[in-house]
N, C-alpha and C. Protein backbone atom coordinates (compact mmCIF):
# COMPACT_ATOMS: atom_id res chain seq x y z
N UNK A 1 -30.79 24.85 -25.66
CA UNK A 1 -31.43 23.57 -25.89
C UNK A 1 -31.90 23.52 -27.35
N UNK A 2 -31.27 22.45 -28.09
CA UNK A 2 -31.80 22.73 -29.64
C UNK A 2 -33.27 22.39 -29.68
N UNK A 3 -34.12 22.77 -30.62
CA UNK A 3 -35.23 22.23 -30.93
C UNK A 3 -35.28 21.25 -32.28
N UNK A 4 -35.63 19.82 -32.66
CA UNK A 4 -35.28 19.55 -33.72
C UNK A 4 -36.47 19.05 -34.52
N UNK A 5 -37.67 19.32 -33.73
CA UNK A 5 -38.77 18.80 -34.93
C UNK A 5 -38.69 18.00 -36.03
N UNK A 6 -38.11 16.97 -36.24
CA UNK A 6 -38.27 15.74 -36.96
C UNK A 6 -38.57 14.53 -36.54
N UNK A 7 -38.64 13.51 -37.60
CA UNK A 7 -39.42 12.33 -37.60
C UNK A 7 -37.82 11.48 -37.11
N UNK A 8 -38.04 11.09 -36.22
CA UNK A 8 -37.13 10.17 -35.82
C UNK A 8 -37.67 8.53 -35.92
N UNK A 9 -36.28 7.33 -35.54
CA UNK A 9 -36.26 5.98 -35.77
C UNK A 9 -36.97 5.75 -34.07
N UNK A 10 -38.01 4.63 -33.98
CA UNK A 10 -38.67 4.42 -32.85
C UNK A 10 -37.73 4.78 -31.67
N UNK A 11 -36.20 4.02 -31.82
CA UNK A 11 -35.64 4.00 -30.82
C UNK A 11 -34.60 4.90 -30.17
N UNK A 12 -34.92 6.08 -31.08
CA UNK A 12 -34.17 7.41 -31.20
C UNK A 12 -34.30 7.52 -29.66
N UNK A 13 -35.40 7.53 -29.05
CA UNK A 13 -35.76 8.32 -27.42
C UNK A 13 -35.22 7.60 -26.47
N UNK A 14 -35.46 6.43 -26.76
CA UNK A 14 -34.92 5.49 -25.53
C UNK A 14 -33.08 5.60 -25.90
N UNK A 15 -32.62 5.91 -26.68
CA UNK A 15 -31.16 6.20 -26.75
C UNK A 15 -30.28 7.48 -26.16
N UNK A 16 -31.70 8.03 -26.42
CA UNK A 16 -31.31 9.99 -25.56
C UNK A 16 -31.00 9.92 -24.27
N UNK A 17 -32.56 9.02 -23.71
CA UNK A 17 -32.74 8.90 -22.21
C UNK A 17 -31.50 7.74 -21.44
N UNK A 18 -31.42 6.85 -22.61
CA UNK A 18 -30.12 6.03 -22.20
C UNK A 18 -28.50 6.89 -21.91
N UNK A 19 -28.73 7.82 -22.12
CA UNK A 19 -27.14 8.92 -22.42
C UNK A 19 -27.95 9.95 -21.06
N UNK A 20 -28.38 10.19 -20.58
CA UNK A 20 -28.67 10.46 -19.07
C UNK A 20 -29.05 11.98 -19.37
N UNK A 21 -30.02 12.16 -21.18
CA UNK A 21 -30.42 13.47 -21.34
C UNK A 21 -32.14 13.56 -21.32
N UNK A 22 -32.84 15.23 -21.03
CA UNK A 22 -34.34 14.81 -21.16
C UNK A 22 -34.72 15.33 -22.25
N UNK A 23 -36.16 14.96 -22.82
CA UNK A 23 -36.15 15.22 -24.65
C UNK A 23 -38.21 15.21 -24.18
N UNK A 24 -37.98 15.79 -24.97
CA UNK A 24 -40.11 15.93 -25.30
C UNK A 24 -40.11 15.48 -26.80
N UNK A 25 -41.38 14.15 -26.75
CA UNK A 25 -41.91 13.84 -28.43
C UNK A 25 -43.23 13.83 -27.89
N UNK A 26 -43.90 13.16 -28.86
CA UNK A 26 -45.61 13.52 -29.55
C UNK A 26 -45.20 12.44 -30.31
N UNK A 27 -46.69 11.97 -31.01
CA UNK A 27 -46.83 11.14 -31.64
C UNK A 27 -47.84 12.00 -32.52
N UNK A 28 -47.69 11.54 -33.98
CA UNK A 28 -47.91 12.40 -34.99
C UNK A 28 -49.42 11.78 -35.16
N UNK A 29 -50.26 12.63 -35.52
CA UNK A 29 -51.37 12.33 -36.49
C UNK A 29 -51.25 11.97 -38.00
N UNK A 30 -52.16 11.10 -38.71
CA UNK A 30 -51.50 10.48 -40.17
C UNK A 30 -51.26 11.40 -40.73
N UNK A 31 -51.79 12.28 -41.15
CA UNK A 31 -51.45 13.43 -42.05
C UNK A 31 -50.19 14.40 -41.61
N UNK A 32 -49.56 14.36 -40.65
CA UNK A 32 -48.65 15.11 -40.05
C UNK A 32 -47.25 14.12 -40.03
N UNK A 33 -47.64 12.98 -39.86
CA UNK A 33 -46.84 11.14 -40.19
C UNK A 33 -46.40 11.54 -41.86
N UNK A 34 -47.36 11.36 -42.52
CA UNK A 34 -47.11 11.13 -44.36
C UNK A 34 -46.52 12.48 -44.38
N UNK A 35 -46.61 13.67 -43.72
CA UNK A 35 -45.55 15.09 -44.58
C UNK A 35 -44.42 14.99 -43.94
N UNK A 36 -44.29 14.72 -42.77
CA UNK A 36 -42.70 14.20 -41.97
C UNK A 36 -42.06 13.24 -42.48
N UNK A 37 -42.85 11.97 -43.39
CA UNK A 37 -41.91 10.67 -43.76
C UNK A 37 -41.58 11.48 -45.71
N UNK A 38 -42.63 12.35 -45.90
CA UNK A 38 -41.90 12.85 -47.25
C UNK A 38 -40.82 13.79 -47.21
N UNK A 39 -40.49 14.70 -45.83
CA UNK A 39 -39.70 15.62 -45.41
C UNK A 39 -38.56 14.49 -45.05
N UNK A 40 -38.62 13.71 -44.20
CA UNK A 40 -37.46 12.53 -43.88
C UNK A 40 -37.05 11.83 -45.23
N UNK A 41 -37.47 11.78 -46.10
CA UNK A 41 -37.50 10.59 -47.76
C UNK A 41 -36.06 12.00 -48.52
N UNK A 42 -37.07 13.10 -48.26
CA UNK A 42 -36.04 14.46 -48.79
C UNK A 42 -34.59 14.37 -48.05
N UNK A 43 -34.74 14.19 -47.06
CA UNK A 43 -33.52 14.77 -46.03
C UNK A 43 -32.23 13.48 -46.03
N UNK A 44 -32.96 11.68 -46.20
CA UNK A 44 -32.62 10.88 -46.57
C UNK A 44 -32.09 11.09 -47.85
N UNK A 45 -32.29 11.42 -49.26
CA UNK A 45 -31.90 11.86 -50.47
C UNK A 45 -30.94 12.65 -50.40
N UNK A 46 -30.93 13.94 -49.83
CA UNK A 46 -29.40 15.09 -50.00
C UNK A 46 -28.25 14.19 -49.14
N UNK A 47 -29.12 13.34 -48.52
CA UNK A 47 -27.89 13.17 -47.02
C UNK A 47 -26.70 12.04 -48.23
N UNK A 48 -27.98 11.06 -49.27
CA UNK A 48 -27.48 10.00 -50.09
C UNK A 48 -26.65 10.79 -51.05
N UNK A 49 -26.74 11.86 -51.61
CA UNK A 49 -26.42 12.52 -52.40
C UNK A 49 -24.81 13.26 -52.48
N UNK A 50 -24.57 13.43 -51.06
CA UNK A 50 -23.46 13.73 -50.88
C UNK A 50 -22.29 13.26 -50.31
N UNK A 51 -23.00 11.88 -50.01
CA UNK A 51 -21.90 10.43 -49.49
C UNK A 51 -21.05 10.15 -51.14
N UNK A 52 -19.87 10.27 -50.29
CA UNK A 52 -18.89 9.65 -51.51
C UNK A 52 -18.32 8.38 -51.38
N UNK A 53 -18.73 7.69 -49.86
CA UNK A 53 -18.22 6.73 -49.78
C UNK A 53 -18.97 5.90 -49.95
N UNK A 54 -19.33 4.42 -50.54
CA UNK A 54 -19.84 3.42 -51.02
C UNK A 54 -20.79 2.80 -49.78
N UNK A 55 -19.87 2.73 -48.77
CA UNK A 55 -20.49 2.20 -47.13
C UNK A 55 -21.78 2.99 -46.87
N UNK A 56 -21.15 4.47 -46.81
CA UNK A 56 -22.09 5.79 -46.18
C UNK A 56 -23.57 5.81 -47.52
N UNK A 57 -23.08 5.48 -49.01
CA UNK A 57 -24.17 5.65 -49.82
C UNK A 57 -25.40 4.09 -49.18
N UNK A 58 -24.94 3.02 -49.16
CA UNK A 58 -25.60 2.56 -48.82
C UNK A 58 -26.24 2.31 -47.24
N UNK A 59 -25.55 3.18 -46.23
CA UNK A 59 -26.28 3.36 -45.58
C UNK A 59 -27.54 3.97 -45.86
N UNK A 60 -27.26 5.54 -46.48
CA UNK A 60 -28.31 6.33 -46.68
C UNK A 60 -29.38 5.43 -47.87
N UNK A 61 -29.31 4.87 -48.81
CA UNK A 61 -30.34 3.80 -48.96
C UNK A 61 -31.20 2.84 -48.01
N UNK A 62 -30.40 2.57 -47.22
CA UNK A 62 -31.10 2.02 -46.69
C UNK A 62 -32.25 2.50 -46.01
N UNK A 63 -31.60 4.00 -45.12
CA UNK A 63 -32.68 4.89 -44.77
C UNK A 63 -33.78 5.09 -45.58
N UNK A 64 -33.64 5.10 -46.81
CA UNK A 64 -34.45 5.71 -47.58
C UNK A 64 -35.24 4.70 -48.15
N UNK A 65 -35.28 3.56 -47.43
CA UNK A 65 -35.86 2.15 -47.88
C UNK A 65 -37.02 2.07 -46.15
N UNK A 66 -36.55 2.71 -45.83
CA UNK A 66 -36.87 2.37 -44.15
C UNK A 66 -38.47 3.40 -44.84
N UNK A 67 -37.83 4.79 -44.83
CA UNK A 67 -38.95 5.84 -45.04
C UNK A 67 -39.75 5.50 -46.10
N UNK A 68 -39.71 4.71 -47.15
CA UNK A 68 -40.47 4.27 -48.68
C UNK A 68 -41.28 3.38 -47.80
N UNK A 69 -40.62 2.19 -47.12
CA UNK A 69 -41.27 1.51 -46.36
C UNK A 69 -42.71 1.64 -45.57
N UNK A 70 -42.37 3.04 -44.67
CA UNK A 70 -43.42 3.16 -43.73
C UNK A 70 -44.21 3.91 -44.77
N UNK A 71 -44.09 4.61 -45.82
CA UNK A 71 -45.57 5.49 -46.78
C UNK A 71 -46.16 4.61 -47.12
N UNK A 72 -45.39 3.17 -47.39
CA UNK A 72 -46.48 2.26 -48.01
C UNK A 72 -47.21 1.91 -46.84
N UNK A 73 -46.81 1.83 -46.19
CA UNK A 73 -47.45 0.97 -44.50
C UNK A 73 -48.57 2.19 -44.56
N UNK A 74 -48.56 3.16 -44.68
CA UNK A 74 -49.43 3.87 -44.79
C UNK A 74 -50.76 4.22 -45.71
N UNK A 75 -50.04 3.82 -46.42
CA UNK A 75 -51.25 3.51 -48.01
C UNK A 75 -51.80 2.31 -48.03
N UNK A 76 -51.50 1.25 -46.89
CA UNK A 76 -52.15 0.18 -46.36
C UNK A 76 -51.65 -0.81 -47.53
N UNK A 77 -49.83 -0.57 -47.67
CA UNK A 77 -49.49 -1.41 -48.92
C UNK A 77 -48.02 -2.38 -48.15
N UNK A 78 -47.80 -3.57 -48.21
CA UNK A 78 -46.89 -4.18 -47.41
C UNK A 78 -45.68 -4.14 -48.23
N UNK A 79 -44.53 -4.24 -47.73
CA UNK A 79 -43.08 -4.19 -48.67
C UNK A 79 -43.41 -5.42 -49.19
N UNK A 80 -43.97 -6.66 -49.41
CA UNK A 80 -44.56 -7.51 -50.36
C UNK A 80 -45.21 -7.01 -51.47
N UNK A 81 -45.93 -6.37 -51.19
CA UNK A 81 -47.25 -5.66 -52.33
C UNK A 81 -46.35 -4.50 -53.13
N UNK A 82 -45.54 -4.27 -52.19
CA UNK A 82 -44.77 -3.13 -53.18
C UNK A 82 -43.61 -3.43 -54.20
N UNK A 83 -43.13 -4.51 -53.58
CA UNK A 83 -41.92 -5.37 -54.28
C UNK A 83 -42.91 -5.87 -55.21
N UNK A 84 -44.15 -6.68 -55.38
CA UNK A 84 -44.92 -7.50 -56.30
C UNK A 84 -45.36 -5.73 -57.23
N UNK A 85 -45.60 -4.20 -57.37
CA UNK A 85 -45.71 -3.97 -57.89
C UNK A 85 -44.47 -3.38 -58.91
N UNK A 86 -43.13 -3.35 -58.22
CA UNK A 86 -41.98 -3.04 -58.52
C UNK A 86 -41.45 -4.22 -59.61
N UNK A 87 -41.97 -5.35 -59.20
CA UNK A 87 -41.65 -6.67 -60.24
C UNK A 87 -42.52 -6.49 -61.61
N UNK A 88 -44.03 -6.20 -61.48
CA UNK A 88 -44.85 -6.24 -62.83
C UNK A 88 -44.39 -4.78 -63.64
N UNK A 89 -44.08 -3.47 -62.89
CA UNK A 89 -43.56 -2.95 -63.34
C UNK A 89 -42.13 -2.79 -64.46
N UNK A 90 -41.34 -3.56 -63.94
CA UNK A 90 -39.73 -3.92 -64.10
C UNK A 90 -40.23 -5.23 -65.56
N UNK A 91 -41.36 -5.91 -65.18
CA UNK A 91 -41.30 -7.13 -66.33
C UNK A 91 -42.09 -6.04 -67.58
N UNK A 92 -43.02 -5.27 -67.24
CA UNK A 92 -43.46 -4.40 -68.03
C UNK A 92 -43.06 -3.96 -68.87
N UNK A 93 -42.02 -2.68 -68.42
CA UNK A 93 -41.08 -1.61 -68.96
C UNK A 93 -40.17 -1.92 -68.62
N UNK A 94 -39.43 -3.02 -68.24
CA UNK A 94 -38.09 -2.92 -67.49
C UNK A 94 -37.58 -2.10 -66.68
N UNK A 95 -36.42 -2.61 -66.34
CA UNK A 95 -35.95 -2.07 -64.95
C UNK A 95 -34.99 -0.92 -65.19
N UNK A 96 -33.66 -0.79 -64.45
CA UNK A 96 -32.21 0.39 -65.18
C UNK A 96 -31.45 -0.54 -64.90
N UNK A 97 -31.33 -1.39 -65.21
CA UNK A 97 -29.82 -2.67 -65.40
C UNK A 97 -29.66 -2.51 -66.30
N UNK A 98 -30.09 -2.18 -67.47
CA UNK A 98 -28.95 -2.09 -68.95
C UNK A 98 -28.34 -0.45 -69.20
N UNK A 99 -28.93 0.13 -68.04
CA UNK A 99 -28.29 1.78 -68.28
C UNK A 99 -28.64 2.73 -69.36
N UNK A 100 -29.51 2.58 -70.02
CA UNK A 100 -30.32 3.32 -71.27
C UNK A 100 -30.54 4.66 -70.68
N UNK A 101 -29.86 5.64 -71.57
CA UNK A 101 -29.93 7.18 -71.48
C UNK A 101 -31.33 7.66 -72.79
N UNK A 102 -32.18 7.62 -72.74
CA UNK A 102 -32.75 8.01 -74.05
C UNK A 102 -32.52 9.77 -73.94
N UNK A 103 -32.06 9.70 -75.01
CA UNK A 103 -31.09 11.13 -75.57
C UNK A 103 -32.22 12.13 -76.19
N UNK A 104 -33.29 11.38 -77.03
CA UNK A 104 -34.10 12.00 -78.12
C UNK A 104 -35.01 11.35 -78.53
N UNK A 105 -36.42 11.62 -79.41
CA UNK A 105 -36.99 10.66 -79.90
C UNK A 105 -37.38 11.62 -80.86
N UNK A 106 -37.60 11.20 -82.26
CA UNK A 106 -38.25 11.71 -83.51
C UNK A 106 -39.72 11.62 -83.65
N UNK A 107 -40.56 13.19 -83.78
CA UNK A 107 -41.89 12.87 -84.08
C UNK A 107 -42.19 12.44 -85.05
């Protein structure tokens, strides 16, 4: 019987039990929530990292939009509030749409 200790999608369980298998979860405490969604954000990243196909990369974005998602939900910040700080940021310093490598800078 594997053991897999991770942060799964809500409807991970009801999909197990739908396939006619039995499974044990818990529900995390916050602090045990925020190191599982930074361990899931990691695991989301290598998984993005090694998709070569365009489909599979943006799946794994998306995941990794899901997990960015819930830390803010956690920092009591809405994907509104985060997009509105991603915008003043981006009008700030700009964004990576023009592709700028800075190579060096002279003291």
């Amino acid at each position: 019987m594997p053991h897999y200790n991770k942060l799964v999608r809500d409807r991970i369980p009801e999909i197990i039990e739908r396939d006619g298998k039995r499974l044990s979860t818990r529900i995390l405490d916050e602090d045990e929530y925020v190191s599982y969604l930074n361990e899931k954000l990691k695991e989301e990243l290598a998984e993005y990292l090694k998709c070569e196909e365009t489909k599979d990369q943006i799946e794994e974005l998306a995941d990794m939009l899901e997990v960015i998602l819930a830390l803010a939900e956690v920092k009591g910040v809405t994907a509104q509030e985060l997009e509105a700080v991603r915008r003043q940021k981006a009008d700030k310093r700009g964004a990576f749409n023009e592709r700028i490598l800075l190579e060096w800078v002279e003291d």
